[in-house]
PDB file of N, CA and C in Angstrom:
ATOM      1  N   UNK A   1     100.168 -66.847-103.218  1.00  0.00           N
ATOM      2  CA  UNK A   1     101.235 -65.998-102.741  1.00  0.00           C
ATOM      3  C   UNK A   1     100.938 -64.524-102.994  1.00  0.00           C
ATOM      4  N   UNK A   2     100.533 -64.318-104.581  1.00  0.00           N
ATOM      5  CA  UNK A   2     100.314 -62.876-104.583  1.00  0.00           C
ATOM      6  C   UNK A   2      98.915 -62.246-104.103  1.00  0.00           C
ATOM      7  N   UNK A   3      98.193 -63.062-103.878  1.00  0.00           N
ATOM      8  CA  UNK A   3      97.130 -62.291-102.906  1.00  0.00           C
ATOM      9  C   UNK A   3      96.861 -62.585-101.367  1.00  0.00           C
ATOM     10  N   UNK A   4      98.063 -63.128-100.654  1.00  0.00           N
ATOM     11  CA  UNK A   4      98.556 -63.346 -99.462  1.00  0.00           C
ATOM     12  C   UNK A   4      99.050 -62.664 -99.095  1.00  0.00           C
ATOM     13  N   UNK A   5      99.686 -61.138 -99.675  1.00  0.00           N
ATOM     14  CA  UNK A   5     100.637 -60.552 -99.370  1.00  0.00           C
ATOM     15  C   UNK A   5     102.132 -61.151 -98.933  1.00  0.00           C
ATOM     16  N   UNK A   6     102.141 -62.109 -99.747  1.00  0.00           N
ATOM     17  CA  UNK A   6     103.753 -62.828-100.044  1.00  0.00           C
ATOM     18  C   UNK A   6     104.907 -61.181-100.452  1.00  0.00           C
ATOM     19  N   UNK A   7     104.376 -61.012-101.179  1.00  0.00           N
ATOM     20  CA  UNK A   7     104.989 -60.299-102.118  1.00  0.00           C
ATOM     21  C   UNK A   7     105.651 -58.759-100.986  1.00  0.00           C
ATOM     22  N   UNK A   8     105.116 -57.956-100.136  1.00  0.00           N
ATOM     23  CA  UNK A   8     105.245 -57.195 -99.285  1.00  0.00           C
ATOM     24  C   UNK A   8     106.559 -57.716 -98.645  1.00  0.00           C
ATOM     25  N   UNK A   9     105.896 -59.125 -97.632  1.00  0.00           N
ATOM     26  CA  UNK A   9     107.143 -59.495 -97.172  1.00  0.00           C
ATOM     27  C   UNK A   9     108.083 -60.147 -97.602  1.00  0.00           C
ATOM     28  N   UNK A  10     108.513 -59.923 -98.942  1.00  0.00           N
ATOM     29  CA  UNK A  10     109.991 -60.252-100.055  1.00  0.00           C
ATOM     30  C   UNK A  10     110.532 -58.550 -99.914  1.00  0.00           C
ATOM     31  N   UNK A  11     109.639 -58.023-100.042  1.00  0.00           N
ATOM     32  CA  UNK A  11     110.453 -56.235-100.782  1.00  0.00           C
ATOM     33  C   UNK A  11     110.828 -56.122 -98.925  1.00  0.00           C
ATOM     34  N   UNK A  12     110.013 -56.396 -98.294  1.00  0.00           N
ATOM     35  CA  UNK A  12     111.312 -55.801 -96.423  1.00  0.00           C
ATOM     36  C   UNK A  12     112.248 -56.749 -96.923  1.00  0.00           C
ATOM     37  N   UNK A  13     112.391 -58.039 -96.365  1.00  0.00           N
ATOM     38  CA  UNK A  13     113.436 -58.711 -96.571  1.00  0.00           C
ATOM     39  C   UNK A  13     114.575 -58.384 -97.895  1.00  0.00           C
ATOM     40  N   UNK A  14     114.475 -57.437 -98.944  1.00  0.00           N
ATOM     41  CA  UNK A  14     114.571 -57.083-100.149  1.00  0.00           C
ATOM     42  C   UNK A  14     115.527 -55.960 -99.295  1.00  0.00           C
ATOM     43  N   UNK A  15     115.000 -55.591 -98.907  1.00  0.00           N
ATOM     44  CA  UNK A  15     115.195 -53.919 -98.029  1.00  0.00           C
ATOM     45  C   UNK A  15     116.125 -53.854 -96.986  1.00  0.00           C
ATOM     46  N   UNK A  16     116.979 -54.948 -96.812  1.00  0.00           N
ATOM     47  CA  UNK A  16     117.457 -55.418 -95.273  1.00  0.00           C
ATOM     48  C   UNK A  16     118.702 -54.669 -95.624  1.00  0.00           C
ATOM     49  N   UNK A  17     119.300 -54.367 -95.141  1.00  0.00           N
ATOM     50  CA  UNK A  17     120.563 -53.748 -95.046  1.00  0.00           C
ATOM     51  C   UNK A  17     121.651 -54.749 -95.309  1.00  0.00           C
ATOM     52  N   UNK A  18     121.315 -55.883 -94.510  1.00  0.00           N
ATOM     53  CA  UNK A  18     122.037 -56.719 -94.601  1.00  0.00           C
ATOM     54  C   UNK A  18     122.244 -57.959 -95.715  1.00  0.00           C
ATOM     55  N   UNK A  19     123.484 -58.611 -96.360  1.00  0.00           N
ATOM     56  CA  UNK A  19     123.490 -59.282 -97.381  1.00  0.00           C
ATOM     57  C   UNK A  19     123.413 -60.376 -96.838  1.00  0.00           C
ATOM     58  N   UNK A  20     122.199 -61.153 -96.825  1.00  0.00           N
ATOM     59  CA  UNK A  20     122.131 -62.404 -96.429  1.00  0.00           C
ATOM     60  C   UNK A  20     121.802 -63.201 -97.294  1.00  0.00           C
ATOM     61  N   UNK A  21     121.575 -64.821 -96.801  1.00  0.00           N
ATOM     62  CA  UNK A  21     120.695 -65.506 -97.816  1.00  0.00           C
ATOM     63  C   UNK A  21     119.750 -64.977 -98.216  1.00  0.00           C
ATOM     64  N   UNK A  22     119.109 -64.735 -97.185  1.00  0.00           N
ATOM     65  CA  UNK A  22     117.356 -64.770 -96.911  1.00  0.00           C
ATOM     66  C   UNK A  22     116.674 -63.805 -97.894  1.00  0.00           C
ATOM     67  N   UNK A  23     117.810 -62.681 -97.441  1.00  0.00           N
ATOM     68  CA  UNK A  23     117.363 -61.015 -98.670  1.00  0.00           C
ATOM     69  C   UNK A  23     117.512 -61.883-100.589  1.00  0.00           C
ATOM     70  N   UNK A  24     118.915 -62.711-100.598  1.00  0.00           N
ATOM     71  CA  UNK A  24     118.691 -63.108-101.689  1.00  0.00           C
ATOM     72  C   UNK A  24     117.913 -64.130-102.448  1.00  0.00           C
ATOM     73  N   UNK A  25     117.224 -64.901-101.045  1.00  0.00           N
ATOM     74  CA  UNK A  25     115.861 -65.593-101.618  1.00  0.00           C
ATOM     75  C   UNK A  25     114.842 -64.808-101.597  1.00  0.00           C
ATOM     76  N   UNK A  26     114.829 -63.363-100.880  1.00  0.00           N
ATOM     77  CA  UNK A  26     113.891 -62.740-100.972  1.00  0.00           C
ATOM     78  C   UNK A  26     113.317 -61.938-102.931  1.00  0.00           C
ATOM     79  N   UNK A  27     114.814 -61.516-103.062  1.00  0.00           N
ATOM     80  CA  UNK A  27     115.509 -60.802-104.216  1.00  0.00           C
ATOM     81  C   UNK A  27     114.958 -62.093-105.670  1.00  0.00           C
ATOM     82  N   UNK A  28     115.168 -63.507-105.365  1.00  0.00           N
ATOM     83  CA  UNK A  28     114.760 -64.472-105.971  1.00  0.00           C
ATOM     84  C   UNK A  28     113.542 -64.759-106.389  1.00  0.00           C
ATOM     85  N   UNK A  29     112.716 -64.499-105.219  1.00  0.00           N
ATOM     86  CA  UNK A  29     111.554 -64.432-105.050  1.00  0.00           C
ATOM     87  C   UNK A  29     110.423 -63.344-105.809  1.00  0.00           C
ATOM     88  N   UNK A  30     110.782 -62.453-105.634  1.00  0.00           N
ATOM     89  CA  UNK A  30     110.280 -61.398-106.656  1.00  0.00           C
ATOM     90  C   UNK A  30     110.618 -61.061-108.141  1.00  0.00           C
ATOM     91  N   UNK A  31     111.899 -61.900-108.077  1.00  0.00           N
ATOM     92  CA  UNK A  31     111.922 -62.356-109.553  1.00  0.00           C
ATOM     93  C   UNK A  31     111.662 -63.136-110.273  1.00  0.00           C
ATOM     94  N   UNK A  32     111.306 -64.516-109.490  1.00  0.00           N
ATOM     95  CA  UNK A  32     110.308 -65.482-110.352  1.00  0.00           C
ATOM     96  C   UNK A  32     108.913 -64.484-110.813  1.00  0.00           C
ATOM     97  N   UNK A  33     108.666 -64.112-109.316  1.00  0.00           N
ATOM     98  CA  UNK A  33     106.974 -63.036-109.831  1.00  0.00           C
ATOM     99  C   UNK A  33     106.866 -62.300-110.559  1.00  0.00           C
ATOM    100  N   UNK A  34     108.108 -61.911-110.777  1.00  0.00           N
ATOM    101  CA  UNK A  34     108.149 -60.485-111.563  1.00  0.00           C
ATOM    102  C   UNK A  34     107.755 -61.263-113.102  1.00  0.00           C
ATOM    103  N   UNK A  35     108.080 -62.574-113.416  1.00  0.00           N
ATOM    104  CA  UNK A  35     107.368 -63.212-114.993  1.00  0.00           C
ATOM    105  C   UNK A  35     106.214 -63.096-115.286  1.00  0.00           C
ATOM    106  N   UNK A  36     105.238 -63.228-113.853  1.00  0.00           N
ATOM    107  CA  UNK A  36     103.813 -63.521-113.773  1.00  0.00           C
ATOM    108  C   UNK A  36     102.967 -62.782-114.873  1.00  0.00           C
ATOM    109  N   UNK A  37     102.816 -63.301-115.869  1.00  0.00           N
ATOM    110  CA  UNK A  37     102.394 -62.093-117.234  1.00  0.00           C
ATOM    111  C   UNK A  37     100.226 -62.578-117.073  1.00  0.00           C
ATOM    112  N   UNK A  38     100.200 -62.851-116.326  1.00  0.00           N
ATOM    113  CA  UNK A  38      98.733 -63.256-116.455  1.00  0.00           C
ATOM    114  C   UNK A  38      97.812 -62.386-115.679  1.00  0.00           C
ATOM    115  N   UNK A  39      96.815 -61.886-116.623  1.00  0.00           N
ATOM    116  CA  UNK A  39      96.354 -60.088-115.727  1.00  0.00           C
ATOM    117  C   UNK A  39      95.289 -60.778-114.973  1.00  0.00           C
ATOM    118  N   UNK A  40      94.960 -62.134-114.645  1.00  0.00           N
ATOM    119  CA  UNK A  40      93.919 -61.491-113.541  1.00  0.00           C
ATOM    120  C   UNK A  40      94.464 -61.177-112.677  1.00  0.00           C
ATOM    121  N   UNK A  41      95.741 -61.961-112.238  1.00  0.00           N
ATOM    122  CA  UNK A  41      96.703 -62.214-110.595  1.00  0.00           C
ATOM    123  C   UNK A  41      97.204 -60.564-110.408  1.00  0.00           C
ATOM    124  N   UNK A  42      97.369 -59.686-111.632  1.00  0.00           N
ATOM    125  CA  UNK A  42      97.185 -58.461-111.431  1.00  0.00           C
ATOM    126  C   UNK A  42      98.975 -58.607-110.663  1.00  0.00           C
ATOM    127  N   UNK A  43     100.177 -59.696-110.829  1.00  0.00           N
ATOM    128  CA  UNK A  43     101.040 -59.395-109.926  1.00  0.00           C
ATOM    129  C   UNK A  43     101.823 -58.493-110.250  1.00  0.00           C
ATOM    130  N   UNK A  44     102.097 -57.969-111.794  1.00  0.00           N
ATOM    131  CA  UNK A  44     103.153 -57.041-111.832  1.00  0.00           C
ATOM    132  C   UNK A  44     102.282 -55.677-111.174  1.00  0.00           C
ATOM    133  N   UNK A  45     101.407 -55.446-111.111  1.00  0.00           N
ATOM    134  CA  UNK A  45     100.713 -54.139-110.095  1.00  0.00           C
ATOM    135  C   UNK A  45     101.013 -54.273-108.450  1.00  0.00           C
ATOM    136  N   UNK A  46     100.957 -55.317-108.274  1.00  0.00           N
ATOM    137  CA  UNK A  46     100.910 -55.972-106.803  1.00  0.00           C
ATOM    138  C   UNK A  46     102.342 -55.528-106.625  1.00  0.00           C
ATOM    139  N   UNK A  47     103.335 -55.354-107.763  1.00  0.00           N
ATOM    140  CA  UNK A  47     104.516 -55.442-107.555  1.00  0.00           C
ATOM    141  C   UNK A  47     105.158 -54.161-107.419  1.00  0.00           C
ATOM    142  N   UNK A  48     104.521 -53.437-107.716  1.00  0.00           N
ATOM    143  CA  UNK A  48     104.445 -51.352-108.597  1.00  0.00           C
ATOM    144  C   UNK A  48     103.756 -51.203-106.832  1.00  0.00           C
ATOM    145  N   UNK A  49     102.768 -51.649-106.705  1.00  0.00           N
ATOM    146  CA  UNK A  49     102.037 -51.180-105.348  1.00  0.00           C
ATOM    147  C   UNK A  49     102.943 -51.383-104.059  1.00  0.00           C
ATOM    148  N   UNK A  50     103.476 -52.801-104.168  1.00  0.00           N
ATOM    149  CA  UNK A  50     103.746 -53.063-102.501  1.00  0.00           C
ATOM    150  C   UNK A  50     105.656 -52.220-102.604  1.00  0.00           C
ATOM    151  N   UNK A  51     106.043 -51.342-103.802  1.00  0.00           N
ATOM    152  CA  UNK A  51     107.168 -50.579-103.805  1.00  0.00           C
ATOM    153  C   UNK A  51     108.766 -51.247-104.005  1.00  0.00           C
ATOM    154  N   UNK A  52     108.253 -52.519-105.029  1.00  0.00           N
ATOM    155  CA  UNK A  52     109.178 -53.421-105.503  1.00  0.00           C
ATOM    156  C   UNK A  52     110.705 -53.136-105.692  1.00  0.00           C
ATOM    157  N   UNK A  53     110.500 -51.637-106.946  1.00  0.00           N
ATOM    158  CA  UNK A  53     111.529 -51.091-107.560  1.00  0.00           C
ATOM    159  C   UNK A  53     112.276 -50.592-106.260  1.00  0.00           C
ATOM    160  N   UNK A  54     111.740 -49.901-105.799  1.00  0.00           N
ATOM    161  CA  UNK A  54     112.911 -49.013-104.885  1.00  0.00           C
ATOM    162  C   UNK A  54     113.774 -50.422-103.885  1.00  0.00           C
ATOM    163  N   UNK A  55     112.741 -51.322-103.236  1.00  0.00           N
ATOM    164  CA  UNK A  55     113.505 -52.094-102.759  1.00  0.00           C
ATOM    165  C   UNK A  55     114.900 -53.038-103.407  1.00  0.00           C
ATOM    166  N   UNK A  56     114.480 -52.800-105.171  1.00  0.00           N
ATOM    167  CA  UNK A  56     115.142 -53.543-105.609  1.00  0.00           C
ATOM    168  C   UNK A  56     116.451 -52.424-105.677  1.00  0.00           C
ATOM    169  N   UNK A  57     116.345 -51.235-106.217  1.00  0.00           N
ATOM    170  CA  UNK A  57     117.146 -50.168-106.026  1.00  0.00           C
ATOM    171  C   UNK A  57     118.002 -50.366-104.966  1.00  0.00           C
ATOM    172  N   UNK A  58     118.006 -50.292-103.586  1.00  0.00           N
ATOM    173  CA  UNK A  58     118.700 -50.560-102.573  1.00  0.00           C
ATOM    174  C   UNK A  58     119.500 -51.612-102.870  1.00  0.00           C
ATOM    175  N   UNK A  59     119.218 -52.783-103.207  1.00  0.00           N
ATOM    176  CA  UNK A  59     119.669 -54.349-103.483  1.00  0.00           C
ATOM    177  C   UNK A  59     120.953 -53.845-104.790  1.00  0.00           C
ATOM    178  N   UNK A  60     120.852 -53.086-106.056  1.00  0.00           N
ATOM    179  CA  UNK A  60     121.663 -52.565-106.558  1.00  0.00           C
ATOM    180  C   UNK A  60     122.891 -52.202-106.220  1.00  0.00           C
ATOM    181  N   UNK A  61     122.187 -51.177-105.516  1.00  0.00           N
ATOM    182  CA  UNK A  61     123.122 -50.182-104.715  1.00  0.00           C
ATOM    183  C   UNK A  61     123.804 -50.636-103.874  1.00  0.00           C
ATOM    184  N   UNK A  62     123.645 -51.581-103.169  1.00  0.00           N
ATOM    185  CA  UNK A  62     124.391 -52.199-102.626  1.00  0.00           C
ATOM    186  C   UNK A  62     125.419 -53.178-103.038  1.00  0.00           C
ATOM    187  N   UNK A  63     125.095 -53.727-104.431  1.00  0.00           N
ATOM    188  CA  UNK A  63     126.049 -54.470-104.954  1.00  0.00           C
ATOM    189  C   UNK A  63     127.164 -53.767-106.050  1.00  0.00           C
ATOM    190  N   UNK A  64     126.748 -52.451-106.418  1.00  0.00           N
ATOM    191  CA  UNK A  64     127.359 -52.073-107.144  1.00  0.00           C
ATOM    192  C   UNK A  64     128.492 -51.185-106.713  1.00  0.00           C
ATOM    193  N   UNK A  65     128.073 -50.803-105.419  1.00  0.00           N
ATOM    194  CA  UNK A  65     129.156 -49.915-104.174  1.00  0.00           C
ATOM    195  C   UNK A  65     130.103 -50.912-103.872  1.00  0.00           C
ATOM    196  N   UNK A  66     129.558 -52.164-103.584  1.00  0.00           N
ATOM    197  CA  UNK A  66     130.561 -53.018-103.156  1.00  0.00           C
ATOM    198  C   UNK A  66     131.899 -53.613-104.233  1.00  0.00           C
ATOM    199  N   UNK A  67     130.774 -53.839-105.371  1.00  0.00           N
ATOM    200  CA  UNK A  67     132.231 -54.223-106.495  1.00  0.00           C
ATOM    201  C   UNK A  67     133.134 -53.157-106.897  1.00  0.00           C
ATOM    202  N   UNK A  68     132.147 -52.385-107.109  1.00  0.00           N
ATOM    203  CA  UNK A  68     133.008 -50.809-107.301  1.00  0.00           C
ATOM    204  C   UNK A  68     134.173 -50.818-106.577  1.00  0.00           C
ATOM    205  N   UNK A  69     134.065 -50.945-105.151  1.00  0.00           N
ATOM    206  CA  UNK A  69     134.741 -50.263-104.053  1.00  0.00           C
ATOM    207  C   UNK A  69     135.881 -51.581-103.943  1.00  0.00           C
ATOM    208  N   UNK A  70     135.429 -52.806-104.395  1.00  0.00           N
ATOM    209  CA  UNK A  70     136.320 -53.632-104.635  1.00  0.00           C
ATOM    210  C   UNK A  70     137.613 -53.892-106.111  1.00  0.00           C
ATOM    211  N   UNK A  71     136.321 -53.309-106.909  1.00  0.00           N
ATOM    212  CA  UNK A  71     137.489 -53.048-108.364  1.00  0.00           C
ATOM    213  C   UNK A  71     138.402 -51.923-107.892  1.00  0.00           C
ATOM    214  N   UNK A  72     138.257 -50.880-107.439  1.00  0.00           N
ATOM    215  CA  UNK A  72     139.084 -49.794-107.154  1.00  0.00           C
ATOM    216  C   UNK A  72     140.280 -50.176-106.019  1.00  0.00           C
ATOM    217  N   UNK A  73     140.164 -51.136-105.072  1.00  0.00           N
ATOM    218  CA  UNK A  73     141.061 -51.317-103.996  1.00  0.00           C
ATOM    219  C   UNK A  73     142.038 -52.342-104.747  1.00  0.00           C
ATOM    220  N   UNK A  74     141.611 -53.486-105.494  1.00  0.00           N
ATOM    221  CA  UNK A  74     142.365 -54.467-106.126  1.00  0.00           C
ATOM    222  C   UNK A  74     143.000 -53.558-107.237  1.00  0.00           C
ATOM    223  N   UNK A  75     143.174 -52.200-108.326  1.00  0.00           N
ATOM    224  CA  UNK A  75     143.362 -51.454-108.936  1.00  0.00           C
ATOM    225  C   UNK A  75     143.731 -52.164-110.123  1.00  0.00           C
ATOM    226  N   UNK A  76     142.140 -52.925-110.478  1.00  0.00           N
ATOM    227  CA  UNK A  76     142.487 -53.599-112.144  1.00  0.00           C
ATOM    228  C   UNK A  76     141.487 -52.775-112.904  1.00  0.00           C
ATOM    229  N   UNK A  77     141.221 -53.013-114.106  1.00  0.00           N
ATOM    230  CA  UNK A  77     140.267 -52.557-114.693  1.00  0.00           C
ATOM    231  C   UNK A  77     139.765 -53.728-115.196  1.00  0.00           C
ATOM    232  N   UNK A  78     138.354 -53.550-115.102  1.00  0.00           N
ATOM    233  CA  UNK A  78     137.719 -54.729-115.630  1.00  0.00           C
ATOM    234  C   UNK A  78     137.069 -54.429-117.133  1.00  0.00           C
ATOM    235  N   UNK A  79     137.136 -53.153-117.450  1.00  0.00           N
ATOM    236  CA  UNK A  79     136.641 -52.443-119.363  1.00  0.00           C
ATOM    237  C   UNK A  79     134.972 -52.365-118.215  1.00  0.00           C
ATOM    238  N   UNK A  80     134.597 -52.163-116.989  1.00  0.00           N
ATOM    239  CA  UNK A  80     133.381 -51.994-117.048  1.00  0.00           C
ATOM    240  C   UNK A  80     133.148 -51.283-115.552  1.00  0.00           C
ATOM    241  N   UNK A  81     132.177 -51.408-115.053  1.00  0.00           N
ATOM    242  CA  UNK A  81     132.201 -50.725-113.523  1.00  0.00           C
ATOM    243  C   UNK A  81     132.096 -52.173-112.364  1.00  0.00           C
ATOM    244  N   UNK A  82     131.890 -53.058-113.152  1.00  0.00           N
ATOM    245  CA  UNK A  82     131.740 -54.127-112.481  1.00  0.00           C
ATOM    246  C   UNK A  82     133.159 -55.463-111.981  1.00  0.00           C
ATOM    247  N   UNK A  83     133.536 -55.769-111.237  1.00  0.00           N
ATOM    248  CA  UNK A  83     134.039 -56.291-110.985  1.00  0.00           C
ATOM    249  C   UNK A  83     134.074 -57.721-111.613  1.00  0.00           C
ATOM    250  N   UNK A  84     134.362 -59.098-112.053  1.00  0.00           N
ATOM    251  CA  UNK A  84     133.768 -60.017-113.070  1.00  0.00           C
ATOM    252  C   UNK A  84     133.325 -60.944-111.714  1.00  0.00           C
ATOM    253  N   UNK A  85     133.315 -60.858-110.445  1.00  0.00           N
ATOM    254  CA  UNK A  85     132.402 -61.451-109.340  1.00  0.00           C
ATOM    255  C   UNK A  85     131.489 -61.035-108.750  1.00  0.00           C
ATOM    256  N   UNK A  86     130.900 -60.137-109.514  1.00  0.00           N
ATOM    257  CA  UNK A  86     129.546 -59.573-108.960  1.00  0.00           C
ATOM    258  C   UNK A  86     128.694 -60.851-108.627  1.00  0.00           C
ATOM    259  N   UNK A  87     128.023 -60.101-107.950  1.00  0.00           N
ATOM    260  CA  UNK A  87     126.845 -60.942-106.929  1.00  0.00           C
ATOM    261  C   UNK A  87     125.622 -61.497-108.143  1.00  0.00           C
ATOM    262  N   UNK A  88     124.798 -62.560-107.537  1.00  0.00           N
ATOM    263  CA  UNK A  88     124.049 -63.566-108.185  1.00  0.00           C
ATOM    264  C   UNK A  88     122.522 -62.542-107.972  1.00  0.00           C
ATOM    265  N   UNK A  89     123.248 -62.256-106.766  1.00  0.00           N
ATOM    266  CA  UNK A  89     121.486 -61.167-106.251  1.00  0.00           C
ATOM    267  C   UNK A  89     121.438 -59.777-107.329  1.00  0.00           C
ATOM    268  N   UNK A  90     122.657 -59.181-108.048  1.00  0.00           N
ATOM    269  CA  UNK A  90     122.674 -58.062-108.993  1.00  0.00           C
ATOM    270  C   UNK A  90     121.848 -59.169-109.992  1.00  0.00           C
ATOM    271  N   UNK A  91     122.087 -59.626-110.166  1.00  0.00           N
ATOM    272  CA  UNK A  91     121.563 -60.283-111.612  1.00  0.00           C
ATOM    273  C   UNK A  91     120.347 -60.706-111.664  1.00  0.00           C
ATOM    274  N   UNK A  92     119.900 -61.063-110.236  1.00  0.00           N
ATOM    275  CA  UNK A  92     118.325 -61.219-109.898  1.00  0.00           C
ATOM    276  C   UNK A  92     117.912 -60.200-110.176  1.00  0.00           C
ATOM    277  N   UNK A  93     117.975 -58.926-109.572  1.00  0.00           N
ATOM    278  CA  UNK A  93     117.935 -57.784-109.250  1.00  0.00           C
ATOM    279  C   UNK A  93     117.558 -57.190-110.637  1.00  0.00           C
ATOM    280  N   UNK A  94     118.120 -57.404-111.761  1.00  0.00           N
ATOM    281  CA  UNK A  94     118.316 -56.323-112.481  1.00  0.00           C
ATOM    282  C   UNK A  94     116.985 -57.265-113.784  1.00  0.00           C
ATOM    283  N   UNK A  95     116.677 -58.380-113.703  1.00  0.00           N
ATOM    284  CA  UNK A  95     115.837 -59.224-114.377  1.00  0.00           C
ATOM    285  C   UNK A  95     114.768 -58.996-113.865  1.00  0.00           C
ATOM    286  N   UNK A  96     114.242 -58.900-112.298  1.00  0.00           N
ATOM    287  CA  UNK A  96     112.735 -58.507-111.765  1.00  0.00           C
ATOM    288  C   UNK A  96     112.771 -57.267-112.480  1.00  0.00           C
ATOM    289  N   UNK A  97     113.542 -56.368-112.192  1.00  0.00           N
ATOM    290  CA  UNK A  97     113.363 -54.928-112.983  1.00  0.00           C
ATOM    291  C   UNK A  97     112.671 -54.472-114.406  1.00  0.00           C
ATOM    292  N   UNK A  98     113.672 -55.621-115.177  1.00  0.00           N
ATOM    293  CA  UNK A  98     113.386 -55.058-116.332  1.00  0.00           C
ATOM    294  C   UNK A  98     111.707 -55.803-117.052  1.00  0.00           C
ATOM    295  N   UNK A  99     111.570 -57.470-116.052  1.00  0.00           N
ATOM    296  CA  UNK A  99     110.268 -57.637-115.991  1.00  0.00           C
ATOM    297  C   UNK A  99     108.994 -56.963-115.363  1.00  0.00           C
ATOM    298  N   UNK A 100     109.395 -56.241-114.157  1.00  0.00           N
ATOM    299  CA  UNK A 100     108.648 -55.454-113.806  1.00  0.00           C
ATOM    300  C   UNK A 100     107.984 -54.075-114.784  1.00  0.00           C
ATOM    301  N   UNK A 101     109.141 -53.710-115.739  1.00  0.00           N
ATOM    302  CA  UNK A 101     109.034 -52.658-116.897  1.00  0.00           C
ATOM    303  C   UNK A 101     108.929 -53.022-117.893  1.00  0.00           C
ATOM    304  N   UNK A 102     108.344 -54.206-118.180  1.00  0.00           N
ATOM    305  CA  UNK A 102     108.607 -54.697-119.592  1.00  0.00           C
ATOM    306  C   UNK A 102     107.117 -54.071-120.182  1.00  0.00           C
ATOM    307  N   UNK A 103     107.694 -53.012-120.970  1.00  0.00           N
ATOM    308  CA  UNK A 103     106.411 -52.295-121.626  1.00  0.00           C
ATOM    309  C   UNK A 103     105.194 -53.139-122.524  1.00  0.00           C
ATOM    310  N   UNK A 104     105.830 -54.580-122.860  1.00  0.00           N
ATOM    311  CA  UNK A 104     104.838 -55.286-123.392  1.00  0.00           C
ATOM    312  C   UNK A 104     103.607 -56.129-122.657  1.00  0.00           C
ATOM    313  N   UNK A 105     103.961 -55.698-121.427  1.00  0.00           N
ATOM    314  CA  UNK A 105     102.688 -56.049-120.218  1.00  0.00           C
ATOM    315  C   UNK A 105     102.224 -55.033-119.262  1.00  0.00           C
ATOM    316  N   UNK A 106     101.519 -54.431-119.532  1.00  0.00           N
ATOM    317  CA  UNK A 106     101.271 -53.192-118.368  1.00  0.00           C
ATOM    318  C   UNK A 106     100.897 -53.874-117.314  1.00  0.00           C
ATOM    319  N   UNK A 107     101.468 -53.219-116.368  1.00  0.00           N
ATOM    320  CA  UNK A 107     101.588 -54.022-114.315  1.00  0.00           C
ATOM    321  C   UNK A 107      99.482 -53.214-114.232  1.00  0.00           C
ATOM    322  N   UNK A 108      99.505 -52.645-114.899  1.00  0.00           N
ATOM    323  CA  UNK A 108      97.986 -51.980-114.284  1.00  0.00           C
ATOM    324  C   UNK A 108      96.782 -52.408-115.329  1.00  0.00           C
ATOM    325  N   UNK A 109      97.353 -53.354-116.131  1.00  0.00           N
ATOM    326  CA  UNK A 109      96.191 -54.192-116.406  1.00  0.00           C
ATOM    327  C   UNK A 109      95.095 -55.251-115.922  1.00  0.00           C
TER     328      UNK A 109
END
């Protein structure tokens, strides 16, 4: 997969505007990879290269506008910015990330 260029076509589908399955098997998808701690497969670079973060950024941003914009119309407070039904894809989202940065594996090894 990661030297198929699997990985490219997860971050478009990642990138879609639209909230579909597909973006969130895409979103899924780069977060199993994002574990890949084994440097020959070189995937957390593969992952820095084919522009992972920003796609995942969008995927954020999109979920966090939405609960936002939903905690504020329902006018509860939740003690957080998050609504307590946030999306399954934020939580993907925010785990490729912090595997993608996990300073105890450099992606350019």
């Amino acid at each position: 997969m990661v030297h198929g260029g699997a990985i490219s076509q997860f971050v478009a589908m990642a990138r879609s505007k639209e909230r579909t399955k597909l973006r969130t098997m895409a979103v899924e998808a780069i977060q199993v990879l994002s574990e890949d701690n084994l440097k020959s497969r070189r995937t957390k670079f593969r992952l820095c290269e084919d522009g992972t973060a920003g796609a995942l950024a969008h995927v954020l941003k999109d979920n966090v506008e939405g609960d936002l914009s939903a905690t504020v119309d329902a006018e509860h407070d939740y003690g957080g910015f998050l609504a307590p039904n946030y999306d399954v894809e934020l939580h993907l989202a925010i785990r490729a990330l912090a595997n993608i940065f996990d300073r105890n594996v450099s992606p350019f090894q």
